[in-house]
C-alpha atoms as a PDB file:
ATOM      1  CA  UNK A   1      87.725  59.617 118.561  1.00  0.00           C
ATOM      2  CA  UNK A   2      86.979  57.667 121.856  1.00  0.00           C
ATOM      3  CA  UNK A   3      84.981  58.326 124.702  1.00  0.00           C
ATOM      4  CA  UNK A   4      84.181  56.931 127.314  1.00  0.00           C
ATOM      5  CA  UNK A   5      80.488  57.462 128.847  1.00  0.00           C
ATOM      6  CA  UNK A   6      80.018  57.211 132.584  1.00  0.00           C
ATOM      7  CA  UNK A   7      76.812  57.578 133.947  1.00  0.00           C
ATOM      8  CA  UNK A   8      75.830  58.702 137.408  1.00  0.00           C
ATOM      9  CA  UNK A   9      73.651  56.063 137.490  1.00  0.00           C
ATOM     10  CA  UNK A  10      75.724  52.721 139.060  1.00  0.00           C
ATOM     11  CA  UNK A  11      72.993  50.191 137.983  1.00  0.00           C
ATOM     12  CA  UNK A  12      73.453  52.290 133.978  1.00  0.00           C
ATOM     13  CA  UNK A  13      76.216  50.552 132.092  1.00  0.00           C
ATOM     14  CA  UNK A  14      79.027  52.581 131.066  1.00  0.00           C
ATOM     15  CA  UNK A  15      80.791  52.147 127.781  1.00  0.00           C
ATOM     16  CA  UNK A  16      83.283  53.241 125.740  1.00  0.00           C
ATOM     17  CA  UNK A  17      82.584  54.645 121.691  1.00  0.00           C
ATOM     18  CA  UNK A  18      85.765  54.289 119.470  1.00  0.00           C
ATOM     19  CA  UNK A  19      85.327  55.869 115.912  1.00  0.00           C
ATOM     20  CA  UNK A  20      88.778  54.320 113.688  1.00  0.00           C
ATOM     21  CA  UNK A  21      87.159  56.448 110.299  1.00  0.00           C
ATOM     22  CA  UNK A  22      90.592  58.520 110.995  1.00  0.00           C
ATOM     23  CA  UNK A  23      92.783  55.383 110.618  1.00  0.00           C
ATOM     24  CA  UNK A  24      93.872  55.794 107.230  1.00  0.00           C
ATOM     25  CA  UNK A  25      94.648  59.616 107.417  1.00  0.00           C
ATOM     26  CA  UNK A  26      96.778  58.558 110.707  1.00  0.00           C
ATOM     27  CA  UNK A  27      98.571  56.060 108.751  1.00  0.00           C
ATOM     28  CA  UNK A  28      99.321  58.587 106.403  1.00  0.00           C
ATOM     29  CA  UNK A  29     100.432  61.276 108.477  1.00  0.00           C
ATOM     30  CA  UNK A  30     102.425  58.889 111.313  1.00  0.00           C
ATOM     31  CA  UNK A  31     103.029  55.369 109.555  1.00  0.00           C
ATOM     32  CA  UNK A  32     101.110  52.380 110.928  1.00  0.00           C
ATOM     33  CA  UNK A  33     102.830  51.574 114.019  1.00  0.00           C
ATOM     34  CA  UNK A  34     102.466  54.961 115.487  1.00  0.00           C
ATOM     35  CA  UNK A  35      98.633  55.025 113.931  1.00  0.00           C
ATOM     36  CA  UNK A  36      98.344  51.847 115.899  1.00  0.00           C
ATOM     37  CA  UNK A  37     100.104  53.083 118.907  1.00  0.00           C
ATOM     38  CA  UNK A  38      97.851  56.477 119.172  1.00  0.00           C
ATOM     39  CA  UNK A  39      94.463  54.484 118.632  1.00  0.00           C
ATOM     40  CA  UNK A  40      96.037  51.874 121.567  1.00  0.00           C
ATOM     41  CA  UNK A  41      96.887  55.090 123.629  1.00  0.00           C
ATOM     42  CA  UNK A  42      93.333  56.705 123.299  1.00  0.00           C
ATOM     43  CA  UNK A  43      91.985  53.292 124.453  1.00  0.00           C
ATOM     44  CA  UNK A  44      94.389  52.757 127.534  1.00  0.00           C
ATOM     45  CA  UNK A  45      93.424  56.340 128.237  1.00  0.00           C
ATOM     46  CA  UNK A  46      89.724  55.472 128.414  1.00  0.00           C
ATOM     47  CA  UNK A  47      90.038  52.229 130.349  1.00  0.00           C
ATOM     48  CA  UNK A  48      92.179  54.251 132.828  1.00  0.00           C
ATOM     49  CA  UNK A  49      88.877  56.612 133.248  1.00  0.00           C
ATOM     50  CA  UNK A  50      86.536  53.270 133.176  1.00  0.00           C
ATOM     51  CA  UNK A  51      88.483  52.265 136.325  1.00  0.00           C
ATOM     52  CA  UNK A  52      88.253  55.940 137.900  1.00  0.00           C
ATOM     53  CA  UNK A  53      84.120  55.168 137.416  1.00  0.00           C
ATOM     54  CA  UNK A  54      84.448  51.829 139.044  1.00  0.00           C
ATOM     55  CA  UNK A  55      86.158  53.480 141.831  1.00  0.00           C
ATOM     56  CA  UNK A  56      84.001  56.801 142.233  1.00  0.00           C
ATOM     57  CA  UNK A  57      87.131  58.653 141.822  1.00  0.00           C
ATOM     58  CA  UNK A  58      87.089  62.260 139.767  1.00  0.00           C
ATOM     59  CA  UNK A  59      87.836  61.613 136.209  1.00  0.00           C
ATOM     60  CA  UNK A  60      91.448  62.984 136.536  1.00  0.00           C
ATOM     61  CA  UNK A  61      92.944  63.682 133.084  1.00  0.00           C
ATOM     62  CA  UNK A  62      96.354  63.422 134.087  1.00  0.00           C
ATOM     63  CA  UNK A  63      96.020  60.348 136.173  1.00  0.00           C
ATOM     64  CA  UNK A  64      94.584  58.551 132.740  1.00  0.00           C
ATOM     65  CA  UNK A  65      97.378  60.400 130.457  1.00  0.00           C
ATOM     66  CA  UNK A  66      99.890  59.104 132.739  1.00  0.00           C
ATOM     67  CA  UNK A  67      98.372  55.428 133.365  1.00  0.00           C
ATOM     68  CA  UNK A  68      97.910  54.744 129.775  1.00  0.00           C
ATOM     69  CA  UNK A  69     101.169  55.482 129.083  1.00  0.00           C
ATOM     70  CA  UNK A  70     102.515  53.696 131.729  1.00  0.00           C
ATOM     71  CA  UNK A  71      99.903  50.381 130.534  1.00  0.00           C
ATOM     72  CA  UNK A  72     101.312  50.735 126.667  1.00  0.00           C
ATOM     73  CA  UNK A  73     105.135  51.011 128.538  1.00  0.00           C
ATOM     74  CA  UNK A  74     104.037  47.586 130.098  1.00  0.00           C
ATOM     75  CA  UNK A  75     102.778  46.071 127.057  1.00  0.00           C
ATOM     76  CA  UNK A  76     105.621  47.117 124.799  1.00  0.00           C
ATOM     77  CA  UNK A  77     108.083  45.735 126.996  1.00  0.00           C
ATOM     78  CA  UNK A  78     106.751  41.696 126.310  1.00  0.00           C
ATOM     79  CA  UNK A  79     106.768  42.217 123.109  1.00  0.00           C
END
């Protein structure tokens, strides 16, 4: 599980909580690369709403669905 805690508060430090207890069931169920992949994707997804904060934009789901795929896109294609 991730989430990412914004406060109203501008001078309050946001974070971000990541919880990886699942990892092993993931690998089970998906292999390792697509384990890896969905615990990358749930990050990107988070850093996408980190930068709506930063911004004082809404925290728009689909804007930070769509940019973390389109971050893990980027990344995948230097590999």
């Amino acid at each position: 599980m991730l989430l990412f805690f914004s406060p109203y508060d501008k001078t309050v430090e946001p974070y971000i909580r990541i919880a990886t207890g699942d990892y092993e069931e993931l690998v089970s169920e998906r292999g390792k690369n697509d384990a890896l992949w969905a615990i990358l994707s749930s990050m990107a997804h988070e850093i996408i709403h980190y930068q709506q904060w930063l911004e004082d934009k809404e925290m728009d789901e689909k804007e930070a669905e769509n940019g973390s795929e389109e971050s893990l896109d980027s990344y995948y294609r230097f590999l």
